[in-house]
PDB file of N, CA and C in Angstrom:
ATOM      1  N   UNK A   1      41.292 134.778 -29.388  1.00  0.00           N
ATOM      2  CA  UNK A   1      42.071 134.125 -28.350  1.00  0.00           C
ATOM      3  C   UNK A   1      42.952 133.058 -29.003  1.00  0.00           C
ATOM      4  N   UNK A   2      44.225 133.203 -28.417  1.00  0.00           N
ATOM      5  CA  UNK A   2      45.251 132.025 -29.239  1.00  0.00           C
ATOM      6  C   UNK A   2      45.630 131.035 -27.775  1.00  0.00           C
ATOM      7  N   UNK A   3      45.852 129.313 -28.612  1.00  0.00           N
ATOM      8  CA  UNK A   3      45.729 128.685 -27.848  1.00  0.00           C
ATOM      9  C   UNK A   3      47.462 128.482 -28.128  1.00  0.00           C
ATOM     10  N   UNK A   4      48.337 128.047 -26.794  1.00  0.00           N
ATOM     11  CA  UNK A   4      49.331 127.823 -26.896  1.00  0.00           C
ATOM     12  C   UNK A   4      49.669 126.424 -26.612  1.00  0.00           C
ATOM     13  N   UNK A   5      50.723 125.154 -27.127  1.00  0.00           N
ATOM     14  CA  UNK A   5      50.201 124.112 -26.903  1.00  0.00           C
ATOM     15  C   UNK A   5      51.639 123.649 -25.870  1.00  0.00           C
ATOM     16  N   UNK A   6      52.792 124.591 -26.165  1.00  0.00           N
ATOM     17  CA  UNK A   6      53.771 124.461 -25.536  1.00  0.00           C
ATOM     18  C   UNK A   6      53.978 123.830 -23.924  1.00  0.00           C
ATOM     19  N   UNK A   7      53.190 124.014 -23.222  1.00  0.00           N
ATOM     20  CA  UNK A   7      53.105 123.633 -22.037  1.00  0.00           C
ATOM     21  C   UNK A   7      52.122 122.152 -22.114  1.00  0.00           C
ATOM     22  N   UNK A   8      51.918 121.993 -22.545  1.00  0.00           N
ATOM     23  CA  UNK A   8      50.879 120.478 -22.796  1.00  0.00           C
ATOM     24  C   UNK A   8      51.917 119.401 -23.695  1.00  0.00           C
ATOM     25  N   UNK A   9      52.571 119.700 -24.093  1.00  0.00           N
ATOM     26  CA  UNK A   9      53.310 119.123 -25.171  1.00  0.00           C
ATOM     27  C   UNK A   9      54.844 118.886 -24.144  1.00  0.00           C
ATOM     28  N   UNK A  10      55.017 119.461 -23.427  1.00  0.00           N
ATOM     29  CA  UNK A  10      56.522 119.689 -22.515  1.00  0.00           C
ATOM     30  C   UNK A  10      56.020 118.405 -21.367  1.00  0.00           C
ATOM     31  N   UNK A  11      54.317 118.708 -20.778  1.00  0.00           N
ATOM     32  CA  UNK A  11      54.159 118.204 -19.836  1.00  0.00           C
ATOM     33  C   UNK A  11      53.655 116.293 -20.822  1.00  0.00           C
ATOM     34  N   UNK A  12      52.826 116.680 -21.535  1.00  0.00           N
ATOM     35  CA  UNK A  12      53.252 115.029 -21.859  1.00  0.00           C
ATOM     36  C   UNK A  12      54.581 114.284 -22.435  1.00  0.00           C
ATOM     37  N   UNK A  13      55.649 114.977 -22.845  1.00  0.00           N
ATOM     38  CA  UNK A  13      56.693 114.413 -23.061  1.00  0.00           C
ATOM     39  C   UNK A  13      57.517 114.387 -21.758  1.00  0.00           C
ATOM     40  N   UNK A  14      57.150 114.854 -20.642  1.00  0.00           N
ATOM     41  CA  UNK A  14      57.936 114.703 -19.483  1.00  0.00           C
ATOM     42  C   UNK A  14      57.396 113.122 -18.753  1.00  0.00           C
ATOM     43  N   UNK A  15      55.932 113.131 -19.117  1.00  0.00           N
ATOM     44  CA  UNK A  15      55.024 111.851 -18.686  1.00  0.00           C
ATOM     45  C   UNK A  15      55.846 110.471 -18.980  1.00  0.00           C
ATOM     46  N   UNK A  16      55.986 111.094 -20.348  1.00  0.00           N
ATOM     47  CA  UNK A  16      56.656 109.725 -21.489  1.00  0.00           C
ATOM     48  C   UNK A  16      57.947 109.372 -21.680  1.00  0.00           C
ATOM     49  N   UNK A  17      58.629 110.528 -21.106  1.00  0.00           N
ATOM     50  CA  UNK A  17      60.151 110.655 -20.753  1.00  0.00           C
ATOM     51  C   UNK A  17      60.054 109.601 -19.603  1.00  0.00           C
ATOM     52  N   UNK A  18      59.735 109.601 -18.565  1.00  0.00           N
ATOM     53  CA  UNK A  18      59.513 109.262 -17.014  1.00  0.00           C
ATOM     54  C   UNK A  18      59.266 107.709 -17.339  1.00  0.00           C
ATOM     55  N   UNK A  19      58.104 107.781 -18.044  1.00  0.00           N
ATOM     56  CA  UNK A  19      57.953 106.392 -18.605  1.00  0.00           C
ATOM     57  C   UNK A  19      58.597 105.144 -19.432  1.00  0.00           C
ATOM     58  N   UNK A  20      59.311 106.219 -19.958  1.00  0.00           N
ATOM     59  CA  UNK A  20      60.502 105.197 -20.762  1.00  0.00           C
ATOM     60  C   UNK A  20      61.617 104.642 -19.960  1.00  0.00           C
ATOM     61  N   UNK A  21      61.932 105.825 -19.051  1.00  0.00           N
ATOM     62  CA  UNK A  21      63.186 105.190 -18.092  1.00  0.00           C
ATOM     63  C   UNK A  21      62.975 104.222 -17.225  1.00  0.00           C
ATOM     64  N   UNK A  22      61.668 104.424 -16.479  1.00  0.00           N
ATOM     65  CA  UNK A  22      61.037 103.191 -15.892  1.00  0.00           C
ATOM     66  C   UNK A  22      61.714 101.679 -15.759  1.00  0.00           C
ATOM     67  N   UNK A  23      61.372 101.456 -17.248  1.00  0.00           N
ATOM     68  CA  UNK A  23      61.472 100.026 -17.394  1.00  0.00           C
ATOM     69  C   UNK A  23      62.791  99.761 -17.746  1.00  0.00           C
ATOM     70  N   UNK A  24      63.608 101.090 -18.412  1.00  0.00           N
ATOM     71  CA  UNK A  24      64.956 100.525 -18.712  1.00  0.00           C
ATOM     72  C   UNK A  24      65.842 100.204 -17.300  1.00  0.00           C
ATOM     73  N   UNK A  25      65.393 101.299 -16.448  1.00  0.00           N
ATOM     74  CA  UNK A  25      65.724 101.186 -14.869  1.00  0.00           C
ATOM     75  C   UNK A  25      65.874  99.781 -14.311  1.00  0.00           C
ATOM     76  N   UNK A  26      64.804  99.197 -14.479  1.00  0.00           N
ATOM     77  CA  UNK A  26      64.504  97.905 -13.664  1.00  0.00           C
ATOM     78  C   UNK A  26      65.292  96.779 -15.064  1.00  0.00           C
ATOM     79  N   UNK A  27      65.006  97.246 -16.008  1.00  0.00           N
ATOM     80  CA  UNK A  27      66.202  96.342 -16.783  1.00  0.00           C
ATOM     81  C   UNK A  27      67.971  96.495 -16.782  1.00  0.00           C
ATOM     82  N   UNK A  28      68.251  97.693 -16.585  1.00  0.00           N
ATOM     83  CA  UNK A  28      69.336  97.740 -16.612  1.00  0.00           C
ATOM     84  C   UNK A  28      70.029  96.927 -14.790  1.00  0.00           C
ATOM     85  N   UNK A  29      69.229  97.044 -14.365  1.00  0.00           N
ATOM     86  CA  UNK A  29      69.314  96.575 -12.750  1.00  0.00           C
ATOM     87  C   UNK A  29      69.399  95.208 -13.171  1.00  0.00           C
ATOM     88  N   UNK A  30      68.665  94.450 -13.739  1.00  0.00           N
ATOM     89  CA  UNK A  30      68.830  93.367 -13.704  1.00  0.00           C
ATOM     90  C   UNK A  30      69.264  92.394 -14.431  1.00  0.00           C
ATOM     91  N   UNK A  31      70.020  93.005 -15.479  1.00  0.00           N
ATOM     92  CA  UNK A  31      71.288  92.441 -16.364  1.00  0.00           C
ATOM     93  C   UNK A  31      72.827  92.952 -16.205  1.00  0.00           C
ATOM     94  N   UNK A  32      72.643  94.038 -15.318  1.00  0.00           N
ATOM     95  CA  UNK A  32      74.026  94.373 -14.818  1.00  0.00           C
ATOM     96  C   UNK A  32      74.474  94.811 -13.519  1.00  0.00           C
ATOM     97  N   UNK A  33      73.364  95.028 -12.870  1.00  0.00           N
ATOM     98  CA  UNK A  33      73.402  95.744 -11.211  1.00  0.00           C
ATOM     99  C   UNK A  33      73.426  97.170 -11.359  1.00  0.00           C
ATOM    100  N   UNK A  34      74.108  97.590 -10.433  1.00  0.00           N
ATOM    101  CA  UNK A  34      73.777  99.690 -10.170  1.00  0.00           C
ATOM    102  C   UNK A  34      75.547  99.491 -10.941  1.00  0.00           C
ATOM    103  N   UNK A  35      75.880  98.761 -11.723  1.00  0.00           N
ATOM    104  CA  UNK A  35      77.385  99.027 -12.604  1.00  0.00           C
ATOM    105  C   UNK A  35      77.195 100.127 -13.956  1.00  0.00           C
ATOM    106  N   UNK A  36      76.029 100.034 -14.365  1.00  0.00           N
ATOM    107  CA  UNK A  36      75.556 101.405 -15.287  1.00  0.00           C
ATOM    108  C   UNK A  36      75.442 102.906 -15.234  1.00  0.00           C
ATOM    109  N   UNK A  37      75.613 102.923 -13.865  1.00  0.00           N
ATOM    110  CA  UNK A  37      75.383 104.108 -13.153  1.00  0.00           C
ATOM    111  C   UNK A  37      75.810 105.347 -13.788  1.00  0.00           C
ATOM    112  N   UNK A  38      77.152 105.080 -14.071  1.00  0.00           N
ATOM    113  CA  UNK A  38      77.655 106.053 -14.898  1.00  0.00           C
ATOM    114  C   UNK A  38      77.637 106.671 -16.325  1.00  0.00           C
ATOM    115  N   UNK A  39      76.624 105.544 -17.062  1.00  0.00           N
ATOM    116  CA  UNK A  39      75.871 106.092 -18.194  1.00  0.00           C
ATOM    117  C   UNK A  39      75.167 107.100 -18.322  1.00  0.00           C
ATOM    118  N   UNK A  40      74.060 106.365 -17.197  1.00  0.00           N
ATOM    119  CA  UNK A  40      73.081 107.216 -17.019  1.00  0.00           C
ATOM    120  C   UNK A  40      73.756 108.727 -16.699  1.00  0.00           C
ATOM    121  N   UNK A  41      75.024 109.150 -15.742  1.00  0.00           N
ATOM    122  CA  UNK A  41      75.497 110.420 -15.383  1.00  0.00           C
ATOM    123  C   UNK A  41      75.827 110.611 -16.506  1.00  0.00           C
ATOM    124  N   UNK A  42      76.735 109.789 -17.481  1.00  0.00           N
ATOM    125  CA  UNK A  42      76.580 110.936 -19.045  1.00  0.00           C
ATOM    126  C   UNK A  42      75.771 111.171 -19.473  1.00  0.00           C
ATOM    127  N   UNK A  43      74.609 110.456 -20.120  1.00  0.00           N
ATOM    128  CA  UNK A  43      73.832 110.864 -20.805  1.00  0.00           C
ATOM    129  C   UNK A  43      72.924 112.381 -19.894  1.00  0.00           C
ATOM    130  N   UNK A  44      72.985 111.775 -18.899  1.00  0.00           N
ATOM    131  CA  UNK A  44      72.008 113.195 -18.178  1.00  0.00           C
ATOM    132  C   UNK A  44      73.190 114.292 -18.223  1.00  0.00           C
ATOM    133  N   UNK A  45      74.179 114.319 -18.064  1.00  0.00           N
ATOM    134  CA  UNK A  45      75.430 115.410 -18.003  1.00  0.00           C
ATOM    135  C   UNK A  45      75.182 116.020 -19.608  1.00  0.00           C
ATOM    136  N   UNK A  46      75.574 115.319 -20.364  1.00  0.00           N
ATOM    137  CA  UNK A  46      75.134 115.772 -21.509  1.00  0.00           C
ATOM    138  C   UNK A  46      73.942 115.965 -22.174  1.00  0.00           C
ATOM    139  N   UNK A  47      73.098 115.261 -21.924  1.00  0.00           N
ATOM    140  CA  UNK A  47      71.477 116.558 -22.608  1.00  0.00           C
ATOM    141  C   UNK A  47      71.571 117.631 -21.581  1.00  0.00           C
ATOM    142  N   UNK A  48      71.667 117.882 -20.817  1.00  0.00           N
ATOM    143  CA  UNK A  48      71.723 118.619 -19.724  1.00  0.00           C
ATOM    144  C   UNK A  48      72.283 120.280 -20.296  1.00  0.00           C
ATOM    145  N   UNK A  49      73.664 119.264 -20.797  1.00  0.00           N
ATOM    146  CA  UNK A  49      74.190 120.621 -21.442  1.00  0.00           C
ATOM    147  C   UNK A  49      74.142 120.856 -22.550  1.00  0.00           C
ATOM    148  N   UNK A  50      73.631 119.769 -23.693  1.00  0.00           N
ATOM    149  CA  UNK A  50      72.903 120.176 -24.900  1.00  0.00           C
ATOM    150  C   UNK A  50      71.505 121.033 -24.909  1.00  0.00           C
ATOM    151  N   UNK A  51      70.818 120.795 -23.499  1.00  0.00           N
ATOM    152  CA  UNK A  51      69.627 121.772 -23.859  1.00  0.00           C
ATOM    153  C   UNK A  51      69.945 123.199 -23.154  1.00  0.00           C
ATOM    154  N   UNK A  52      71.250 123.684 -22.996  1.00  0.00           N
ATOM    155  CA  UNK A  52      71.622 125.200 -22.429  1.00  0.00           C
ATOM    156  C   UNK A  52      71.979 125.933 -24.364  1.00  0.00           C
ATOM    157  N   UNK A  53      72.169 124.889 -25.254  1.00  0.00           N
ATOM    158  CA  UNK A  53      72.831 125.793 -26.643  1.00  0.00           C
ATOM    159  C   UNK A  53      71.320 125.175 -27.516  1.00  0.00           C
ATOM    160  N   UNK A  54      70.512 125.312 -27.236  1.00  0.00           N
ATOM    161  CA  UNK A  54      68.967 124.901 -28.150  1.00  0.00           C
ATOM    162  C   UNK A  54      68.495 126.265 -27.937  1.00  0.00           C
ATOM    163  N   UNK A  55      68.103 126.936 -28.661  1.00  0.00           N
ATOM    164  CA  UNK A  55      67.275 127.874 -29.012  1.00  0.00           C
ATOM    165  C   UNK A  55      66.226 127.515 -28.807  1.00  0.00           C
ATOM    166  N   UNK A  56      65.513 126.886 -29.129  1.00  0.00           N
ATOM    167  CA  UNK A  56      63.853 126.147 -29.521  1.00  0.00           C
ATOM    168  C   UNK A  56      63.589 125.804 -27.670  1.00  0.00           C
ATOM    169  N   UNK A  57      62.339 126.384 -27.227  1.00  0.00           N
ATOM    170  CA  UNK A  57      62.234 126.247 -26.104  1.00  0.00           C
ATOM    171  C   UNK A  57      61.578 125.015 -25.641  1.00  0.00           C
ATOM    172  N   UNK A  58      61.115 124.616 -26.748  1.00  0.00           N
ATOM    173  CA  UNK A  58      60.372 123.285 -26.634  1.00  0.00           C
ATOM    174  C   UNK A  58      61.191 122.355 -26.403  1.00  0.00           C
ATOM    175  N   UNK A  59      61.820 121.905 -27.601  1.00  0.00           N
ATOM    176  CA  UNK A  59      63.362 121.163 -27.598  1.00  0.00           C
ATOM    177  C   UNK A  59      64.072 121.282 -26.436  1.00  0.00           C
ATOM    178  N   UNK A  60      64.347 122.220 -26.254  1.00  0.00           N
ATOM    179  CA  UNK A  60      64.944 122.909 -25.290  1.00  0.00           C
ATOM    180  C   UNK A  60      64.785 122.025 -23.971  1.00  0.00           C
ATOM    181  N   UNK A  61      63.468 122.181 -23.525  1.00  0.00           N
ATOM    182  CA  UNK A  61      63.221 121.664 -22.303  1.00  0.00           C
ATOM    183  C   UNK A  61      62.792 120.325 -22.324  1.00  0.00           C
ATOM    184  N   UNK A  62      62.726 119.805 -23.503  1.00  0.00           N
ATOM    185  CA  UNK A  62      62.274 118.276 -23.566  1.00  0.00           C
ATOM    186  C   UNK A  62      63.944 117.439 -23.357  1.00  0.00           C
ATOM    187  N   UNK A  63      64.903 118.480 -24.264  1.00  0.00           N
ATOM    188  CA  UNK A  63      65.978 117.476 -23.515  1.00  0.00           C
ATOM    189  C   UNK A  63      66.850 117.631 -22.663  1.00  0.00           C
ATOM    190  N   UNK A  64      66.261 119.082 -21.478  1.00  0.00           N
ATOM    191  CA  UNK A  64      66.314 119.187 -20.431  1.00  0.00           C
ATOM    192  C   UNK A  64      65.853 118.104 -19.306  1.00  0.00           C
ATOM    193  N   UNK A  65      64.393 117.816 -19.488  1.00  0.00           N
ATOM    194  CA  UNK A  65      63.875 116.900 -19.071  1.00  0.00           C
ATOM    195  C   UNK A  65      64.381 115.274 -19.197  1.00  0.00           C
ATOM    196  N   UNK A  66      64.547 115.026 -20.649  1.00  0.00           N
ATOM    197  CA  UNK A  66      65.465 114.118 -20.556  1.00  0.00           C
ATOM    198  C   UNK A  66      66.740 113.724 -19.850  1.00  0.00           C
ATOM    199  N   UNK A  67      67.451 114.792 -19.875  1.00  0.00           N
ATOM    200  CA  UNK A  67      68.915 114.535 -18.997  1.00  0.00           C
ATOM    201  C   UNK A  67      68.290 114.481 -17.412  1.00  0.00           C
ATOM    202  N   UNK A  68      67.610 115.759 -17.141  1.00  0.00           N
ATOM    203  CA  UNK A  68      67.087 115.204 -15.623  1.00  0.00           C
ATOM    204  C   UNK A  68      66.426 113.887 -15.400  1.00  0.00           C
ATOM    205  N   UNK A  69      65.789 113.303 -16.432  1.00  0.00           N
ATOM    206  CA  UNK A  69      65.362 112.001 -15.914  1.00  0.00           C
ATOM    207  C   UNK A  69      66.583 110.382 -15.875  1.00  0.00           C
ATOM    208  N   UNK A  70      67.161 111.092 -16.720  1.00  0.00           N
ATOM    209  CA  UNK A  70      68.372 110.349 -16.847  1.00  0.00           C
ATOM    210  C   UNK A  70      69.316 110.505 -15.055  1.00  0.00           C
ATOM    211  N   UNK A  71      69.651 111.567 -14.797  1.00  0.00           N
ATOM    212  CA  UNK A  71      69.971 112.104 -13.631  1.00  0.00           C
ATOM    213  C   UNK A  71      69.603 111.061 -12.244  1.00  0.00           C
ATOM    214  N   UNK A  72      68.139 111.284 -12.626  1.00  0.00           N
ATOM    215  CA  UNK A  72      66.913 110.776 -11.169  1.00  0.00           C
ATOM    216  C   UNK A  72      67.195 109.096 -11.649  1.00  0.00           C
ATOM    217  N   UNK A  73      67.496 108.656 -12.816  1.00  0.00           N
ATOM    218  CA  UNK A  73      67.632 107.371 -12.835  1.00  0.00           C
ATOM    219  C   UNK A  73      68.373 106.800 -12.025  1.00  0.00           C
ATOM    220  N   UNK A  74      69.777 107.215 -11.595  1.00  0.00           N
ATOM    221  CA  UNK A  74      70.825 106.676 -11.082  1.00  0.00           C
ATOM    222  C   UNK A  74      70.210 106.828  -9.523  1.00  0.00           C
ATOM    223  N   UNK A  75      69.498 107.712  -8.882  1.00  0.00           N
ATOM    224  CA  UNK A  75      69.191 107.129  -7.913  1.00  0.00           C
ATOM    225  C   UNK A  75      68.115 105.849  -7.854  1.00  0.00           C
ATOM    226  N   UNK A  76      67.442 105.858  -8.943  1.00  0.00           N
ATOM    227  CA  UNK A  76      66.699 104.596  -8.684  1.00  0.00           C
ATOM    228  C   UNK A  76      67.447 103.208  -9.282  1.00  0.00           C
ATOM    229  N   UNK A  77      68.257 103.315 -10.019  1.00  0.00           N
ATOM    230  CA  UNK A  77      68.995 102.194  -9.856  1.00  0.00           C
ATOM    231  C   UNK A  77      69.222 101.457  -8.377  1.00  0.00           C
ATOM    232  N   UNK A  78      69.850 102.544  -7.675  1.00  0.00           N
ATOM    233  CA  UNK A  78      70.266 102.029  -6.499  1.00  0.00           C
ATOM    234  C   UNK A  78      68.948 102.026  -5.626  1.00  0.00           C
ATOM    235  N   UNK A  79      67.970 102.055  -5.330  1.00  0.00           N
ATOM    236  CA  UNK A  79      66.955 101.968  -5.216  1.00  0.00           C
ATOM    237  C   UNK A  79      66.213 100.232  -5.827  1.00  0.00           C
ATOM    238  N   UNK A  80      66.123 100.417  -7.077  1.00  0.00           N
ATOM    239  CA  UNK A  80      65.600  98.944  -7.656  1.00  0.00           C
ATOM    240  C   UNK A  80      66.649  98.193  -6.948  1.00  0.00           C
ATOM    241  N   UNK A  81      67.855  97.962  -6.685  1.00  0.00           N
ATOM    242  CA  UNK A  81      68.663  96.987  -6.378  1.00  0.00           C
ATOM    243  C   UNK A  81      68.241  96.877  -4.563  1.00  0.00           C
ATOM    244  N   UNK A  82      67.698  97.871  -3.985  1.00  0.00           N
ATOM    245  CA  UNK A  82      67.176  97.522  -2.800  1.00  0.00           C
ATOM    246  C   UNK A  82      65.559  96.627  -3.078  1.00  0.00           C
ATOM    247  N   UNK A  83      65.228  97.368  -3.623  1.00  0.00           N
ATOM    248  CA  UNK A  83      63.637  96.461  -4.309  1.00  0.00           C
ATOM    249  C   UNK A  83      63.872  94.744  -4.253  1.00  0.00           C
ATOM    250  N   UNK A  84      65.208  94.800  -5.366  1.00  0.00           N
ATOM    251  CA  UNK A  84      65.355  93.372  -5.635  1.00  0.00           C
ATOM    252  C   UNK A  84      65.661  92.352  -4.336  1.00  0.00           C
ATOM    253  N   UNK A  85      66.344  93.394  -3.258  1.00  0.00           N
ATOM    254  CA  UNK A  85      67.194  92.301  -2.673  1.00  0.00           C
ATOM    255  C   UNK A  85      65.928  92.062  -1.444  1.00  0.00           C
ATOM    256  N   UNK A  86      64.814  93.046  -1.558  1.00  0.00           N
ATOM    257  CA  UNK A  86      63.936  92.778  -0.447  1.00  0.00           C
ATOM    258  C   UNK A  86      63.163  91.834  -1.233  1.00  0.00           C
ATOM    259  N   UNK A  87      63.447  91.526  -2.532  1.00  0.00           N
ATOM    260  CA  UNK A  87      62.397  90.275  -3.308  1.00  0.00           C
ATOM    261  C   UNK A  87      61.045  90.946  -3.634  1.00  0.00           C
ATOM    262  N   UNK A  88      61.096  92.422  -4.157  1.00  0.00           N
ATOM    263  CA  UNK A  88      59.570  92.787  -4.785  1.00  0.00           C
ATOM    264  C   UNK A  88      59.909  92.472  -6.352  1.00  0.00           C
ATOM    265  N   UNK A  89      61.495  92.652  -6.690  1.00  0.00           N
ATOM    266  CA  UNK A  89      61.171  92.183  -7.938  1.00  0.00           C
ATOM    267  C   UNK A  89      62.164  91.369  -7.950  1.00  0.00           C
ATOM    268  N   UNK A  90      62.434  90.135  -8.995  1.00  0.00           N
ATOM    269  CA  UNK A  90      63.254  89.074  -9.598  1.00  0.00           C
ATOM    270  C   UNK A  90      64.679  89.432  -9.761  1.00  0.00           C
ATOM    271  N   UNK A  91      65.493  88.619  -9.178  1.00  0.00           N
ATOM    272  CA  UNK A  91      66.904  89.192  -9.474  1.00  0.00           C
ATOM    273  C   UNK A  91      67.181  87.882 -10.259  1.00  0.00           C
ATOM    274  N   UNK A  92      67.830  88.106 -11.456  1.00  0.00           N
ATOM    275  CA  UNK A  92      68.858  87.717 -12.415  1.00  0.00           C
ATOM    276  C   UNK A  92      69.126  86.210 -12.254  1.00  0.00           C
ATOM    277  N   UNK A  93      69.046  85.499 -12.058  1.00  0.00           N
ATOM    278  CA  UNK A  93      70.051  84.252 -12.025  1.00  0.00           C
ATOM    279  C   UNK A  93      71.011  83.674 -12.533  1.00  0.00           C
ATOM    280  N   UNK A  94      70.945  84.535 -13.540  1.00  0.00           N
ATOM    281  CA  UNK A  94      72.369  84.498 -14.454  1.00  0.00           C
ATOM    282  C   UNK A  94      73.422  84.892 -14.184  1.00  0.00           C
ATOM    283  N   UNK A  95      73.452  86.136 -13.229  1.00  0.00           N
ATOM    284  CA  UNK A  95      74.719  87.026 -12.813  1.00  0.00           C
ATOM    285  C   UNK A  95      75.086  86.982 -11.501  1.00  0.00           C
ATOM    286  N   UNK A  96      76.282  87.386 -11.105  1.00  0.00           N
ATOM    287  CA  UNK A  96      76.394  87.789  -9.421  1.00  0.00           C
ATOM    288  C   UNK A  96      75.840  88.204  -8.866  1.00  0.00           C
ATOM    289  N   UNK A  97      75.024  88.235  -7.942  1.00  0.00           N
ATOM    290  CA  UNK A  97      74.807  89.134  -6.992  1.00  0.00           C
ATOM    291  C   UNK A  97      75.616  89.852  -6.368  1.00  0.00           C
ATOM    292  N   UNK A  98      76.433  91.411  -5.551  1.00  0.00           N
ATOM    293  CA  UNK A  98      77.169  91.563  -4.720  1.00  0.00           C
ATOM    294  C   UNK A  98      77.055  91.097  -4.006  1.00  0.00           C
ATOM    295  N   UNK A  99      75.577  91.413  -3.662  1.00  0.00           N
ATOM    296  CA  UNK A  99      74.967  91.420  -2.668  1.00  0.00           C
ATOM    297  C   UNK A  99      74.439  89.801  -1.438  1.00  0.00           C
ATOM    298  N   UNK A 100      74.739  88.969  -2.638  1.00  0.00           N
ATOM    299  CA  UNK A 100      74.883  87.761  -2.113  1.00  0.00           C
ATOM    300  C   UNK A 100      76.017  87.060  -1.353  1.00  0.00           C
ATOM    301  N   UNK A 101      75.845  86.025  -0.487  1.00  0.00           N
ATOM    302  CA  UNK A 101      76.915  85.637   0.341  1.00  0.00           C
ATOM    303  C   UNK A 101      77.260  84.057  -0.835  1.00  0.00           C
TER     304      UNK A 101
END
């Protein structure tokens, strides 16, 4: 019997993928607002379409996964910036708020 590790290896780098954006999420929110937004759509636009010319299925779908998490970021940007303004997390004091009067 052969053990395959491909699917264990996809699913913890999707864990750790998820996990990394996390915190850049709530940082990028709060040194610049939802004004990043459009990073995040390149970078996910492009792994996106770097993992359609990868051969390697592993690769493949890890920076598939990457661009989709990149993707799902931009809605939580705008998301954390609702977080912030209901006060679950710290907004900036350094910068504008829009959202302020």
């Amino acid at each position: 019997m052969e053990i395959y590790f491909t699917g264990i290896v996809i699913a913890i780098s999707t864990f750790l993928i998820i996990g990394f954006f996390h915190p850049i999420v709530i940082k990028a929110e709060y040194y610049t607002g939802t004004h990043l937004w459009w990073v995040f759509l390149l970078v996910g636009i492009v792994s996106m379409a770097a993992a359609l010319f990868i051969e390697n299925p592993l690769i493949s779908s890890v920076i598939g996964v990457f661009g989709a998490s990149s993707l799902w970021g931009i809605g939580e940007l705008f998301s954390q910036k609702k977080r912030v303004q209901k006060g679950w997390f710290p907004m900036n004091p350094k910068r504008k708020h829009e959202y302020e009067s």
